[in-house]
C-alpha atoms as a PDB file:
ATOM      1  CA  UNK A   1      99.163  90.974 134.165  1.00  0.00           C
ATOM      2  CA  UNK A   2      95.731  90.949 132.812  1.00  0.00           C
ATOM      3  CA  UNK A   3      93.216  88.687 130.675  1.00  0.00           C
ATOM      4  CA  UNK A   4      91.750  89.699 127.323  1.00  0.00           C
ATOM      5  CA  UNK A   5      89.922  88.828 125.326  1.00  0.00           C
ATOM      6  CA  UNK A   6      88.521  90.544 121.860  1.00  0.00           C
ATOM      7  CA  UNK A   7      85.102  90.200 120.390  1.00  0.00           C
ATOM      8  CA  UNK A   8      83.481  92.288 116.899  1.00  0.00           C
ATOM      9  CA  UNK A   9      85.121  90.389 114.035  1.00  0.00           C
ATOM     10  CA  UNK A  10      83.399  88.926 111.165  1.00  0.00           C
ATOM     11  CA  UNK A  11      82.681  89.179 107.411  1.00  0.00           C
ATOM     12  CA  UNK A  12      82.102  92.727 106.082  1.00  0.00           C
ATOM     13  CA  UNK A  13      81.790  94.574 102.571  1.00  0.00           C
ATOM     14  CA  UNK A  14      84.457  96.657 101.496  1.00  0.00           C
ATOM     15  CA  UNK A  15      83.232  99.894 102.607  1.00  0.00           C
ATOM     16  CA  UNK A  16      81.408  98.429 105.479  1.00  0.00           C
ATOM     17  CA  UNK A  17      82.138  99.238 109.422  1.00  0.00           C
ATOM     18  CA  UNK A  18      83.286  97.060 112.128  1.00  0.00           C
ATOM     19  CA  UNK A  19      83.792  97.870 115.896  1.00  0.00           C
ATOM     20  CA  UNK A  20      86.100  95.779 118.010  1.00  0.00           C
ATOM     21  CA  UNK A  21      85.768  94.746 121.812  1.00  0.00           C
ATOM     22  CA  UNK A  22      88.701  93.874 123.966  1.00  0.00           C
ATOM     23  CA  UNK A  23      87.782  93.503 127.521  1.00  0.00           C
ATOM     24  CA  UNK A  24      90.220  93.537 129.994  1.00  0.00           C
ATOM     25  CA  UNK A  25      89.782  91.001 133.085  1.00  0.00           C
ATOM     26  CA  UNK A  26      90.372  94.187 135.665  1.00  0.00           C
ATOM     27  CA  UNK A  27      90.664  97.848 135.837  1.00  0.00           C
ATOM     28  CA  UNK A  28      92.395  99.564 132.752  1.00  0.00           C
ATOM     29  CA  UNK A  29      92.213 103.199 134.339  1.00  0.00           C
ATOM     30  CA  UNK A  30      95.814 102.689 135.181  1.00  0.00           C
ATOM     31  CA  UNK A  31      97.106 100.644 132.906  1.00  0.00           C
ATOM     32  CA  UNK A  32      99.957 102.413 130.761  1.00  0.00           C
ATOM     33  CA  UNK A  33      99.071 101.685 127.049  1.00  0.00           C
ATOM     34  CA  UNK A  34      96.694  99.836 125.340  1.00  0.00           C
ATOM     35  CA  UNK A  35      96.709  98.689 121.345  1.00  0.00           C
ATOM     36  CA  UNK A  36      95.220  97.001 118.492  1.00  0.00           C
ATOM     37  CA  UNK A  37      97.524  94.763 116.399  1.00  0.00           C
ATOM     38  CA  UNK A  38      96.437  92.681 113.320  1.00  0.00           C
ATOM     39  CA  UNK A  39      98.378  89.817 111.198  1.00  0.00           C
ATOM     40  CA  UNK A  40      97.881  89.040 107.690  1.00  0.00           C
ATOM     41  CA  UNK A  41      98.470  85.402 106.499  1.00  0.00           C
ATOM     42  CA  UNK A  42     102.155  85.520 105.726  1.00  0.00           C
ATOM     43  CA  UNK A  43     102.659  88.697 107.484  1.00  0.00           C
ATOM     44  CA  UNK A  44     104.273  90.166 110.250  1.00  0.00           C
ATOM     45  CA  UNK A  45     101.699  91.475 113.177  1.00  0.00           C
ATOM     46  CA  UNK A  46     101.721  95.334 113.368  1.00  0.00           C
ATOM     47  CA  UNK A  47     100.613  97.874 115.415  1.00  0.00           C
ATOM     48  CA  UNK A  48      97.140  99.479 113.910  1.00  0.00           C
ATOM     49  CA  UNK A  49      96.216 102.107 116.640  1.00  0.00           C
ATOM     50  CA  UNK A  50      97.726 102.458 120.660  1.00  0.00           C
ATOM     51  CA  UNK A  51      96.036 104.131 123.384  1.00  0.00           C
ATOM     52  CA  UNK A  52      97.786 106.079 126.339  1.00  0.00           C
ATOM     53  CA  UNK A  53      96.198 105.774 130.264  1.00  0.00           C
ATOM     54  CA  UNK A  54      95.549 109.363 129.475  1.00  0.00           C
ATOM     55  CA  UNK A  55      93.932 108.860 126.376  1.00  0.00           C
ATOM     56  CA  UNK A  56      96.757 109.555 123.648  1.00  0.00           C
ATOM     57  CA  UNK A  57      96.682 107.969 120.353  1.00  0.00           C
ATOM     58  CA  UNK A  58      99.129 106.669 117.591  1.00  0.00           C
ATOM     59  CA  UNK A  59      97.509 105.409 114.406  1.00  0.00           C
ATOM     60  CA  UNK A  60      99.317 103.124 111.637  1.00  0.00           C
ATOM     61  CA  UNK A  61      99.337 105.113 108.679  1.00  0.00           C
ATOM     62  CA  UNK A  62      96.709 102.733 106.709  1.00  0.00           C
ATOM     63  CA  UNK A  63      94.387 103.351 108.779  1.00  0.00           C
ATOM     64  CA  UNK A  64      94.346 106.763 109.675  1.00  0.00           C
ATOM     65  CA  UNK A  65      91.298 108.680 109.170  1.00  0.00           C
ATOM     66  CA  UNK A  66      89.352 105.180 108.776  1.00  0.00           C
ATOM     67  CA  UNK A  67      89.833 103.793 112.377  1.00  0.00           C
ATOM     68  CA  UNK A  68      88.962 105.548 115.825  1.00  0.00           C
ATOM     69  CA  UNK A  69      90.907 103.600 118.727  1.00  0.00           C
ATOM     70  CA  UNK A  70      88.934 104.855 122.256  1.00  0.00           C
ATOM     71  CA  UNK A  71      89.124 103.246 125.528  1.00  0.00           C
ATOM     72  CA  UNK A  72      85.774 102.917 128.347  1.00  0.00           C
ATOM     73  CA  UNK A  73      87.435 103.081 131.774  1.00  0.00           C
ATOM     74  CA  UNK A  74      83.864 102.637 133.240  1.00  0.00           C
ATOM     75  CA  UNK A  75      83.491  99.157 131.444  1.00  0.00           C
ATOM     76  CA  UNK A  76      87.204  97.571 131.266  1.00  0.00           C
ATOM     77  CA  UNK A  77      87.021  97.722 127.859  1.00  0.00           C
ATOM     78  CA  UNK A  78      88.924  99.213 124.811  1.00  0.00           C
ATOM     79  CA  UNK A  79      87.271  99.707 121.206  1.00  0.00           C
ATOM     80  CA  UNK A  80      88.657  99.988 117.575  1.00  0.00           C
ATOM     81  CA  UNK A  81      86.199 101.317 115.579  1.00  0.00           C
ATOM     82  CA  UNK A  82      86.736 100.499 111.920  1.00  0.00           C
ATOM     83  CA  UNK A  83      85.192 102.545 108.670  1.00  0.00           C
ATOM     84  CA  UNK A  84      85.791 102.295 105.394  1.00  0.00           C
ATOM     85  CA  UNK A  85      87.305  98.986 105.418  1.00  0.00           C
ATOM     86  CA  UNK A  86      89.667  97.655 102.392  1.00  0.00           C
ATOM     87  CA  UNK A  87      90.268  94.238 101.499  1.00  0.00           C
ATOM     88  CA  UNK A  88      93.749  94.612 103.078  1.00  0.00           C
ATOM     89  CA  UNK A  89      92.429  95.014 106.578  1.00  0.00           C
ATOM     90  CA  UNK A  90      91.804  91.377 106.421  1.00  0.00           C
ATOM     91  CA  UNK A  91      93.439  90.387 109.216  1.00  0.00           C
ATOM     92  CA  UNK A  92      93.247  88.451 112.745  1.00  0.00           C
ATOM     93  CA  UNK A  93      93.221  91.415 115.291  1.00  0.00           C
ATOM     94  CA  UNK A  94      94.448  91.617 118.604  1.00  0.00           C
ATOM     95  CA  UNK A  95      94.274  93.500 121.379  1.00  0.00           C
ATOM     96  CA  UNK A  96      97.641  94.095 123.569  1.00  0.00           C
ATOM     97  CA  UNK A  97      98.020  95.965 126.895  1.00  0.00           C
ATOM     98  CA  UNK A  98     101.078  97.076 128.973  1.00  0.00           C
ATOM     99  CA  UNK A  99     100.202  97.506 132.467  1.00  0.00           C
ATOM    100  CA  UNK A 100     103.187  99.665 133.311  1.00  0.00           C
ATOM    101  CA  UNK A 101     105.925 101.621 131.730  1.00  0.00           C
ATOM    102  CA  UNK A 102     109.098  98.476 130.894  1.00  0.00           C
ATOM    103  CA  UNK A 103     106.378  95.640 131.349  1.00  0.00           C
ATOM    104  CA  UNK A 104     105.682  93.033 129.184  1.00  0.00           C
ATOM    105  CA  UNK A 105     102.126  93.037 127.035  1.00  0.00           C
ATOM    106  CA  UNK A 106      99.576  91.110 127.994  1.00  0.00           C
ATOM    107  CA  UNK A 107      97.730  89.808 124.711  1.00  0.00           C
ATOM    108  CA  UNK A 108      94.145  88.371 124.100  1.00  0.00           C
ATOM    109  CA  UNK A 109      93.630  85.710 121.590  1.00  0.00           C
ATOM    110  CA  UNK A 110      92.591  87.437 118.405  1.00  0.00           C
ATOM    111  CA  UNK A 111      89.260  88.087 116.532  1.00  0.00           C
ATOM    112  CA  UNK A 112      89.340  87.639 112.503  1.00  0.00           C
ATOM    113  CA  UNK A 113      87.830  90.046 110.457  1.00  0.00           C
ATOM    114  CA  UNK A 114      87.200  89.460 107.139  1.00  0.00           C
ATOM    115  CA  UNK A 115      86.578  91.717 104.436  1.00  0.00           C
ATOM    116  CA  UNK A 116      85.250  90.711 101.145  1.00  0.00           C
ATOM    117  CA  UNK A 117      82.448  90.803  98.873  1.00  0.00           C
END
């Protein structure tokens, strides 16, 4: 298992840029996948952007071309950058990891990002 815990939300402009934080209480080099999920008021949570160990991504479609998911081995830390953000990516974000293939995800407790004028 591992602790994390996500940082970067906050009130933005439609158009505006964000960059989330998820910091991982040990060593990610190894750990399978990582991910970004976000959950609407009323909505289901869904997967925005997943990261492989050796550095694979998957992007929702909505987001794609607007959000860079990256990972910082040297710092324990995964990143979502977000551009060009809508209204609909208002959303509580979290950050997920699975420390081996079959495991369960570890999750951190969410960071709300807003985005309004």
């Amino acid at each position: 298992q591992v602790q994390l815990v996500e940082s970067g939300g906050g009130l933005v402009q439609p158009g505006g840029s964000l960059r989330l934080s998820c910091a991982a209480s040990r060593s990610i080099t190894n750990i399978y996948a990582m991910g970004w999920f976000r959950q609407a008021p009323g909505k289901q949570r869904e997967l925005v952007a997943r990261i492989s160990s050796g550095g694979s991504t998957v992007y929702a479609d909505s987001v794609k071309g607007r959000f860079t998911i990256s990972r910082e081995n040297a710092k324990n830390t995964m990143y979502l950058q977000m551009n060009s953000l809508k209204p609909e990516d208002t959303a509580v974000y979290y950050c997920d990891a699975v420390v081996e293939v079959g495991g369960l995800p570890s999750w951190g407790q969410g960071t709300q990002v807003t985005v309004s004028s």
